[in-house]
Protein backbone atom coordinates (compact mmCIF):
# COMPACT_ATOMS: atom_id res chain seq x y z
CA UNK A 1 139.30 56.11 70.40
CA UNK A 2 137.26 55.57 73.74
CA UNK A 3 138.99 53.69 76.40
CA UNK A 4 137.71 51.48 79.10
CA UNK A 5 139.91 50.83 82.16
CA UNK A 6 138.86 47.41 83.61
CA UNK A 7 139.36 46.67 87.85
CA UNK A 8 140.08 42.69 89.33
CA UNK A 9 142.24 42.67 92.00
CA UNK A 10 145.26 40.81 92.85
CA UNK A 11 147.44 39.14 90.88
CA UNK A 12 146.00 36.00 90.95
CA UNK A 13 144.04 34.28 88.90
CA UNK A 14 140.30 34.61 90.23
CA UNK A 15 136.87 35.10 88.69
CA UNK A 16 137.24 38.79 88.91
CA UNK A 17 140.04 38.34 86.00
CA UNK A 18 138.00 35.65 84.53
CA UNK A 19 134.60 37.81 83.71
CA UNK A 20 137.17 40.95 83.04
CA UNK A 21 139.09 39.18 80.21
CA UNK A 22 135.56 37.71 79.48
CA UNK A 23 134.07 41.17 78.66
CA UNK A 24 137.32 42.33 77.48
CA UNK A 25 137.66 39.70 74.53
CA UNK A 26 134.08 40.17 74.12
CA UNK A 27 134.68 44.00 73.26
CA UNK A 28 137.69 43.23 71.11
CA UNK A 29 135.88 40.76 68.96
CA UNK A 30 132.84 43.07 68.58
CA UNK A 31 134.49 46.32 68.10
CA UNK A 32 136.90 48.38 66.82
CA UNK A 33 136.42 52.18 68.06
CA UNK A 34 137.39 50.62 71.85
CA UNK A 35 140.52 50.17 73.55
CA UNK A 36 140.63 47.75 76.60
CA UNK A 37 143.11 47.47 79.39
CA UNK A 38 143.10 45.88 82.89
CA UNK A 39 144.77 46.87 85.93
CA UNK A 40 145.15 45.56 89.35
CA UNK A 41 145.24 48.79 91.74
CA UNK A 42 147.44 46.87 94.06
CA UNK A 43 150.29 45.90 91.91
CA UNK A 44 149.82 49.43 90.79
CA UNK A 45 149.87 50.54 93.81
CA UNK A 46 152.80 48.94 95.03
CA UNK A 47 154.04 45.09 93.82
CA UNK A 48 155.69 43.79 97.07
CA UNK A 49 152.05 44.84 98.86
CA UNK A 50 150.40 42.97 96.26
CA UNK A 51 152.71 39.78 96.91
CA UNK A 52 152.48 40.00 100.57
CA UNK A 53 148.36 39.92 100.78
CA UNK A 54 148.55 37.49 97.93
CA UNK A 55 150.23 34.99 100.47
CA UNK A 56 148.81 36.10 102.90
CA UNK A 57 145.21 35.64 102.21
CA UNK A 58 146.39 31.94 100.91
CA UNK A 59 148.17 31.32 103.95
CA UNK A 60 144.49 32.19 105.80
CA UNK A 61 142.29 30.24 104.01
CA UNK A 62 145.02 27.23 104.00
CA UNK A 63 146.20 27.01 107.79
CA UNK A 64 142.74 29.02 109.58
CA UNK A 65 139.65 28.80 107.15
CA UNK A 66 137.22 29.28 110.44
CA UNK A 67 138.89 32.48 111.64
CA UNK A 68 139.07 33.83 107.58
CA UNK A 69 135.03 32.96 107.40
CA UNK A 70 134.43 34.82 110.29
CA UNK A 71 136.23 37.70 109.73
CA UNK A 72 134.95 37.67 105.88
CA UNK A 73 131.69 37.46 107.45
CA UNK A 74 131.98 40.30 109.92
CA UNK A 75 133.70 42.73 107.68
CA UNK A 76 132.54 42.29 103.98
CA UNK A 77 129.05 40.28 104.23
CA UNK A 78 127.15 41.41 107.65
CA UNK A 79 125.59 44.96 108.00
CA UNK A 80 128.68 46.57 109.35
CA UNK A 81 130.62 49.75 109.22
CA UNK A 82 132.84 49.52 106.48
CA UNK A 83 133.73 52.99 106.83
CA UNK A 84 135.13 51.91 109.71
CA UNK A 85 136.60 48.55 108.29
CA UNK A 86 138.83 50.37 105.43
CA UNK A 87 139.32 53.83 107.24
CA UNK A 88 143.27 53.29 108.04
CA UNK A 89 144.46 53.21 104.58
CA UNK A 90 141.67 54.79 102.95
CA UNK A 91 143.53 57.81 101.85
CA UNK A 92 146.60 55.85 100.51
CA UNK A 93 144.23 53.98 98.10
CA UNK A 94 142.17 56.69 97.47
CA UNK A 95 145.58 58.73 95.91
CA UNK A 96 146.72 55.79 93.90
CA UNK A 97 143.28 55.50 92.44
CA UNK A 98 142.84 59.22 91.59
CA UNK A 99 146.63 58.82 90.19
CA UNK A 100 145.98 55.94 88.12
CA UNK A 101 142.55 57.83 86.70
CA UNK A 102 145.13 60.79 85.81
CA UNK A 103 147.30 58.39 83.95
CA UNK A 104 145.02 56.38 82.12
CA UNK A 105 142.58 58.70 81.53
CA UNK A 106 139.71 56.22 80.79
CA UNK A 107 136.20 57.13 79.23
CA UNK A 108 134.41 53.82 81.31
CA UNK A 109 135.72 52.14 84.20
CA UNK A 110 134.72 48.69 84.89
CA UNK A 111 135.15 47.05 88.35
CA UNK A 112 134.79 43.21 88.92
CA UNK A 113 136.03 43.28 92.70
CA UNK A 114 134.50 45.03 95.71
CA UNK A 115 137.74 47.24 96.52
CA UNK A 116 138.01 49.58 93.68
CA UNK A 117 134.26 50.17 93.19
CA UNK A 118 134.21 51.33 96.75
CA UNK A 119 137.12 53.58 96.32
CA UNK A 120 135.61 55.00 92.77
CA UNK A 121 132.28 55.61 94.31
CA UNK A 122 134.02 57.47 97.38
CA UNK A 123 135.54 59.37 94.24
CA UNK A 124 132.08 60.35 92.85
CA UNK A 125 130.89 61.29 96.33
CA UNK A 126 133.74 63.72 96.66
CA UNK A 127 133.45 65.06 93.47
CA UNK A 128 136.64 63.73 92.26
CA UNK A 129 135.36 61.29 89.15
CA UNK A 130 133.37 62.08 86.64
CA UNK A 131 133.74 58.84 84.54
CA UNK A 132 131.26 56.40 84.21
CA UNK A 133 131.48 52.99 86.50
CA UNK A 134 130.26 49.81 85.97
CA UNK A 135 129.80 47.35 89.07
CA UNK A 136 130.05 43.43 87.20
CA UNK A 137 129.55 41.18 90.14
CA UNK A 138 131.23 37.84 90.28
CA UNK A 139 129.34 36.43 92.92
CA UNK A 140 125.86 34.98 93.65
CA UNK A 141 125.74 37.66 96.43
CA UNK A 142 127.00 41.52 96.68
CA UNK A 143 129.06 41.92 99.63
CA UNK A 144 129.04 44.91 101.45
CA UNK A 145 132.57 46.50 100.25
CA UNK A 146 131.09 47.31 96.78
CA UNK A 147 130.62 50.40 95.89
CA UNK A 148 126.77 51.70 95.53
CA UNK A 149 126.52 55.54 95.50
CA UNK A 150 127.53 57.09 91.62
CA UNK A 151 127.73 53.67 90.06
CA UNK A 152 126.15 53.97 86.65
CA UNK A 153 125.18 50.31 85.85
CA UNK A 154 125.01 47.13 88.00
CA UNK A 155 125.82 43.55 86.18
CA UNK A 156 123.99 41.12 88.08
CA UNK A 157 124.02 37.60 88.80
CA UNK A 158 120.54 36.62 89.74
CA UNK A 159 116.54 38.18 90.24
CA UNK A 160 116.84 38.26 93.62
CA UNK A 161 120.24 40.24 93.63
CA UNK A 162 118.74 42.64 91.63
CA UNK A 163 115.46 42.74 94.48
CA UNK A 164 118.00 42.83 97.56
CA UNK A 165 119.74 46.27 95.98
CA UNK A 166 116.20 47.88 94.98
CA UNK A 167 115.15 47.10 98.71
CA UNK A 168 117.96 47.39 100.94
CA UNK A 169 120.61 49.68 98.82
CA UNK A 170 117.79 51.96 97.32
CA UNK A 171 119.44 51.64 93.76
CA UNK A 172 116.66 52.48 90.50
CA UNK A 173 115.93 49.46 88.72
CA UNK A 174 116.63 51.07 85.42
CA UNK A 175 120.47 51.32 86.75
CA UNK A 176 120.56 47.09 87.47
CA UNK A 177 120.10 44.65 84.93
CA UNK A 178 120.62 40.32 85.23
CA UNK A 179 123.64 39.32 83.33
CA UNK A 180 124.51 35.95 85.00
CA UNK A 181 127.96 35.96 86.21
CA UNK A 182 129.28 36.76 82.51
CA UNK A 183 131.61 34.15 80.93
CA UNK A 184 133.76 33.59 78.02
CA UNK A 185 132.40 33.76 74.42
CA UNK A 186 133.76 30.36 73.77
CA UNK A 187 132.21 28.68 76.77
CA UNK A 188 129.08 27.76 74.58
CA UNK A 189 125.10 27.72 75.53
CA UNK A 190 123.55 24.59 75.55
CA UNK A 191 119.72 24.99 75.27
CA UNK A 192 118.75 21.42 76.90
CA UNK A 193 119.90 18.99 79.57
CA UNK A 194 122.05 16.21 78.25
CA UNK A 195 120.82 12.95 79.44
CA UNK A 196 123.69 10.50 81.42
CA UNK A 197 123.95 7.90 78.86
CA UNK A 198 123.49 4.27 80.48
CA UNK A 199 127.07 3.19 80.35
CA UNK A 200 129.68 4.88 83.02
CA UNK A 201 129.20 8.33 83.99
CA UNK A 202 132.20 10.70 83.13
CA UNK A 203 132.35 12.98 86.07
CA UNK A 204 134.85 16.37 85.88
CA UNK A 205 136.40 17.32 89.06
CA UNK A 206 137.66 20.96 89.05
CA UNK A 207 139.13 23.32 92.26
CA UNK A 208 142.77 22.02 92.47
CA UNK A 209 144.35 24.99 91.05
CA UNK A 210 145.71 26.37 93.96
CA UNK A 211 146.01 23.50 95.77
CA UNK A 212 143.25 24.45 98.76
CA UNK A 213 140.39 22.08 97.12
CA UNK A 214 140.64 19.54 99.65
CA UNK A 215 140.34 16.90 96.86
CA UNK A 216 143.38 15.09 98.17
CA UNK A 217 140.46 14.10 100.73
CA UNK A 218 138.73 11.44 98.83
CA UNK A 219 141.30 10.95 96.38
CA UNK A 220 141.61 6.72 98.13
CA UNK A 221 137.80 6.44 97.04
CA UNK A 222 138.22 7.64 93.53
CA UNK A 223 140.78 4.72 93.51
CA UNK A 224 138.25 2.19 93.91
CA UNK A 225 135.75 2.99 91.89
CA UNK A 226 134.09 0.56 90.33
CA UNK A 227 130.81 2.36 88.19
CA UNK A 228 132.49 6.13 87.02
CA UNK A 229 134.98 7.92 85.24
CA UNK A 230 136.68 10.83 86.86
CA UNK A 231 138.38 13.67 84.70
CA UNK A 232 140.53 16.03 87.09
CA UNK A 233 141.40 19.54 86.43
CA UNK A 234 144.76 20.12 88.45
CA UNK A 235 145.19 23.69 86.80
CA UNK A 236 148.71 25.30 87.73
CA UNK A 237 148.56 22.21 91.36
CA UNK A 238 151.70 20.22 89.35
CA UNK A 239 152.38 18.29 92.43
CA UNK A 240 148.60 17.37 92.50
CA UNK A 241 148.91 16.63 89.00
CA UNK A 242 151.86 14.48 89.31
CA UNK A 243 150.17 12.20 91.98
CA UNK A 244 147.42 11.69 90.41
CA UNK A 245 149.37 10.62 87.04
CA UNK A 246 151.84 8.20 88.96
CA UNK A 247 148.76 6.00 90.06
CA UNK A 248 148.54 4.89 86.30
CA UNK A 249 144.27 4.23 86.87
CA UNK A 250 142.29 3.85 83.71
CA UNK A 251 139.49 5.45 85.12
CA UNK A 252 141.03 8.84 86.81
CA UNK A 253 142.91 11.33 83.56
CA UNK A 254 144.61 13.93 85.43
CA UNK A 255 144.64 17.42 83.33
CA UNK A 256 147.59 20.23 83.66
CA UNK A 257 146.34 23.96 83.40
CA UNK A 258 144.17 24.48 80.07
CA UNK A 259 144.58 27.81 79.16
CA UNK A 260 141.95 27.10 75.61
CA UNK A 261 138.82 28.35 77.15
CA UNK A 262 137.81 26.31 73.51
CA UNK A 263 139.31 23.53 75.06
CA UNK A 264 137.74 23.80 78.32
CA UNK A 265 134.15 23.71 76.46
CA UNK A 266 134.63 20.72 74.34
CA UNK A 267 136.01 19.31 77.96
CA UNK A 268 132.53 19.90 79.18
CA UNK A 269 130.74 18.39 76.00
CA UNK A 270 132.43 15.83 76.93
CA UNK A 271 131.48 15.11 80.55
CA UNK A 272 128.25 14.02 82.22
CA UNK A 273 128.25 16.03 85.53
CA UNK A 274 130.92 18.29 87.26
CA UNK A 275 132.56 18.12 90.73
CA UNK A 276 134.08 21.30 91.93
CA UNK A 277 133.94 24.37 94.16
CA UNK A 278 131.03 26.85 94.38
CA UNK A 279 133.00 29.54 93.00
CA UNK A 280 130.90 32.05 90.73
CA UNK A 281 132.87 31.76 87.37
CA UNK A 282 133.15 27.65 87.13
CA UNK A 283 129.54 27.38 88.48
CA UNK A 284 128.35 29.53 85.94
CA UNK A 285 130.00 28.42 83.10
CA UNK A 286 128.45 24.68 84.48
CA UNK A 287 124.91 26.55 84.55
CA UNK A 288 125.45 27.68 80.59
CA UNK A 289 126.21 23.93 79.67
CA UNK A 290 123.36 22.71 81.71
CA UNK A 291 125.83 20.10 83.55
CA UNK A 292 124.71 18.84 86.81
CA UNK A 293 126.90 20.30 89.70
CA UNK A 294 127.96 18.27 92.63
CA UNK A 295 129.78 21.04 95.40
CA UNK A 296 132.62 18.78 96.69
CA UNK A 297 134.26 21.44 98.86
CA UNK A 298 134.30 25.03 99.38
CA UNK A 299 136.60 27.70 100.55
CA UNK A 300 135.56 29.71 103.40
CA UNK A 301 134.42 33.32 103.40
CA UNK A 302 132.42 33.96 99.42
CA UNK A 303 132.23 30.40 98.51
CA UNK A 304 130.42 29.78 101.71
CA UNK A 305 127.93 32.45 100.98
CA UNK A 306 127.74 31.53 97.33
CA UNK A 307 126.82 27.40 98.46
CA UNK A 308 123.90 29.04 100.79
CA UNK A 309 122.37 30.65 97.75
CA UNK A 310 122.92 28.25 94.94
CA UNK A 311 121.45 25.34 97.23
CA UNK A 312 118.72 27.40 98.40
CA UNK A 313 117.55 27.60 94.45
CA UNK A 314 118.48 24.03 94.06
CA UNK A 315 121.00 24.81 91.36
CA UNK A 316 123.61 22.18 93.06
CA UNK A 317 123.76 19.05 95.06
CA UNK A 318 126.39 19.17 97.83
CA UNK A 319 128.55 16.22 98.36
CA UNK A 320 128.37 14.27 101.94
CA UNK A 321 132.04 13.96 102.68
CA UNK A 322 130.98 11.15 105.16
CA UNK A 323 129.25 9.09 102.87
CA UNK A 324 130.22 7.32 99.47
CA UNK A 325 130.95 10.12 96.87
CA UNK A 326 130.64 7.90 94.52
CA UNK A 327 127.47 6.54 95.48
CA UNK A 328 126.19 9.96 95.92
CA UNK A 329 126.64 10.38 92.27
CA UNK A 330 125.27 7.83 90.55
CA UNK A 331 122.16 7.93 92.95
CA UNK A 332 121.58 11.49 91.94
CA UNK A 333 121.87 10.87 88.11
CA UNK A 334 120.37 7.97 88.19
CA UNK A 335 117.15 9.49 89.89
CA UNK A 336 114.75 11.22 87.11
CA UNK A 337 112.55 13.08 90.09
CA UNK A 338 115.74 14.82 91.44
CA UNK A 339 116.92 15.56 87.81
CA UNK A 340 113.88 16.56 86.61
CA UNK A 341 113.56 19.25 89.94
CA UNK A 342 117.06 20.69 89.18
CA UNK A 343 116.24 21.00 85.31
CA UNK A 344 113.55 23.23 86.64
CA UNK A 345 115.60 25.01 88.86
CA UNK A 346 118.12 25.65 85.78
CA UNK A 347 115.04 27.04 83.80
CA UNK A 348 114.20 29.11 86.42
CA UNK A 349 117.08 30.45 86.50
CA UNK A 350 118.12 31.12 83.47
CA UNK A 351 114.40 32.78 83.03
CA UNK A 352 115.48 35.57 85.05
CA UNK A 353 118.51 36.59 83.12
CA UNK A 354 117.61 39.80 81.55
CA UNK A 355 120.22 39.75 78.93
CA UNK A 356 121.13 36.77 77.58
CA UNK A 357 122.97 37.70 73.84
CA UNK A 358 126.63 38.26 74.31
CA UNK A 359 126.45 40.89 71.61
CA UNK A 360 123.83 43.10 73.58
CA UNK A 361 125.76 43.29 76.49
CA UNK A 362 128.42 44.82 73.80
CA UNK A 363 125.75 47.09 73.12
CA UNK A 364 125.07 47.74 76.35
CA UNK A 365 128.26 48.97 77.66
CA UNK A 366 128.97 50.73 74.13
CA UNK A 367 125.32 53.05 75.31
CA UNK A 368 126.99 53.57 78.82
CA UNK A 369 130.55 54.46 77.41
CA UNK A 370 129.09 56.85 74.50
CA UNK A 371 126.90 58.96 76.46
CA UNK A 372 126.69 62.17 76.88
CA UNK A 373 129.40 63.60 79.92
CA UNK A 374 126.53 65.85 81.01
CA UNK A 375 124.36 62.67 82.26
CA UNK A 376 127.22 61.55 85.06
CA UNK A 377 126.88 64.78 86.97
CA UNK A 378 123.88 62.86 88.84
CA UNK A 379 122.44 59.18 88.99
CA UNK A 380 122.94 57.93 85.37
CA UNK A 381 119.91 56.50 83.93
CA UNK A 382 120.15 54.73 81.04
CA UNK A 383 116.84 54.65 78.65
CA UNK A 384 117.39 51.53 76.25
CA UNK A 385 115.77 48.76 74.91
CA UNK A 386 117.66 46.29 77.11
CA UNK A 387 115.63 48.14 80.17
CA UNK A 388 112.51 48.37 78.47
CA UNK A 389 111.97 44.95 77.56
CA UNK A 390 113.44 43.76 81.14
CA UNK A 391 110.76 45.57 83.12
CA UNK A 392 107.89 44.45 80.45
């Protein structure tokens, strides 16, 4: 039976465990020749190390967000030096990773974070890794850390992604392919927009799982209104949750963690529009439903960079936090000229996504992980279908 190791990293819960259980369940549900595990290489590596950049990088992005953006910005986004950036505990990393390769002994290794494609691709270089590697980005962007050199196959969120790595990173065409930021099997397609019916707009607010959403912010407006209906999404935020459940308001329904992703779809049936974060997974799965996305906050560093992209293709409407969120709202779904220009935008974008059936990106990764071991000893180029009718 093959095995394929997949990479997040972390502990917590972030899109990069979010499109690896994704693919993961995917694989389960579509075959049974496959084993599928997922590992964190800094737990692995060592737990309290793990725990202490877990807090850490909260702690950052809670009490300093400017000084996190700018070092996000200067280390893992602008043309710099990462050789230089990681070079102190390179080596460490490096040892673990080899060690947990020995261990597992995987036939396809998956990454959905930066860190361990770099360190598998450093592997390749040095002649130390013969597996194949997928890169399955989970951002609107590819930041600099990620691995380029001896990664088989790129999953890619967007056309012009794909155009930035051809130009800039060199990497064959026949090696990338448009995904979409994958998400769960039970987070449905819907094939048109659904039209605001003309009594009150049910808006869902997401991005208070960790407490760092900021929607405490305009939580006195929400009280007063007078024209919409406000579902929140607290995830694991209990105190948030709590609040928001003592003010006993008709018109605000607080919701604990759902951990149904079934029940997180119907949620979105049942909603007109979504308030949250620009965060890759959550804006995605809002781009499959066709919901209109109003960007309420963001938090610094990939978010940031993820906002600059998805209002540059018009794919979101960012909130004012000066102005009447409410009024925002309702002026934006009310207006058929600005709905009509994002329902292009969606179509647009959801034109350049190469492969669209779940069950071909099974396929997919079944042709990577069943090739022959001969075709890793240089750039892996897959012939398929998939390819064939992408380039057409």
């Amino acid at each position: 039976m093959k095995k394929i190791l997949f990479l997040p990293l972390l502990q917590m819960q972030s899109g990069h465990h979010q499109v690896a259980e994704a693919l993961m369940d995917l694989l389960k549900n579509h075959t049974d020749d496959i084993m599928v595990k997922k590992v964190d290489l800094l737990s692995y590596s060592n737990k309290s190390l793990e725990k202490m950049i877990t807090k850490g990088y909260l702690n950052w992005i809670r009490y300093a967000p400017e000084t996190y953006n700018l070092a996000y910005k200067s280390f893992f986004y602008m043309p710099a030096a990462k050789e230089h950036t990681f070079k102190w505990y390179q080596p460490f990393f490096l040892k673990k990773m080899e060690q947990l390769l020995a261990e597992e002994k995987p036939d396809l290794l998956v990454c959905t974070h930066g860190f361990p494609s770099y360190l598998l691709s450093k592997l390749k270089r040095k002649g130390k890794c013969n597996i194949p590697i997928i890169n399955v980005y989970t951002d609107f962007f590819v930041n600099n850390v990620w691995g380029k050199d001896g990664i088989d196959l790129h999953f890619l969120p967007s056309q012009q992604v794909k155009e930035t790595l051809f130009e800039k990173d060199h990497i064959p065409k026949q090696q990338m392919i448009v995904t979409g930021i994958p998400v769960h099997k039970e987070i449905t397609r819907n094939a048109a927009i659904r039209k605001t019916n003309n009594g009150r707009p049910k808006i869902l607010i997401a991005g208070g799982n960790s407490g760092l959403s900021g929607i405490v912010k305009f939580t006195a407006e929400l009280k007063q209104s007078t024209e919409v209906d406000y579902i929140v999404l607290c995830g694991k935020n209990r105190k948030l949750y709590e609040e928001i459940l003592s003010w006993n308001i008709k018109h605000i329904k607080p919701l604990p963690y759902l951990s149904s992703r079934s029940d997180m779809d119907t949620l979105y049936e049942a909603v007109d529009a979504i308030m949250t974060k620009p965060g890759g997974v959550t804006i995605s799965e809002a781009l499959q439903k066709r919901l209109p996305i109003f960007v309420h906050t963001m938090l610094p560093g990939q978010e940031k960079v993820n906002l600059r992209y998805l209002t540059d293709q018009k794919l979101v409407f960012k909130l004012d936090q000066n102005a009447s969120i409410e009024k925002q709202l309702i002026t934006v779904l009310k207006d058929d000229d600005k709905m009509n220009r994002w329902e292009q935008a969606i179509d647009s974008y959801q034109k350049g996504i190469e492969l669209k059936a779940k069950e071909d990106m099974v396929d997919l990764i079944k042709e990577v992980l069943f090739q022959p071991s001969k075709s890793v000893t240089s750039r892996f180029v897959i012939q398929s279908k998939f390819f064939h009718s992408a380039r057409a």
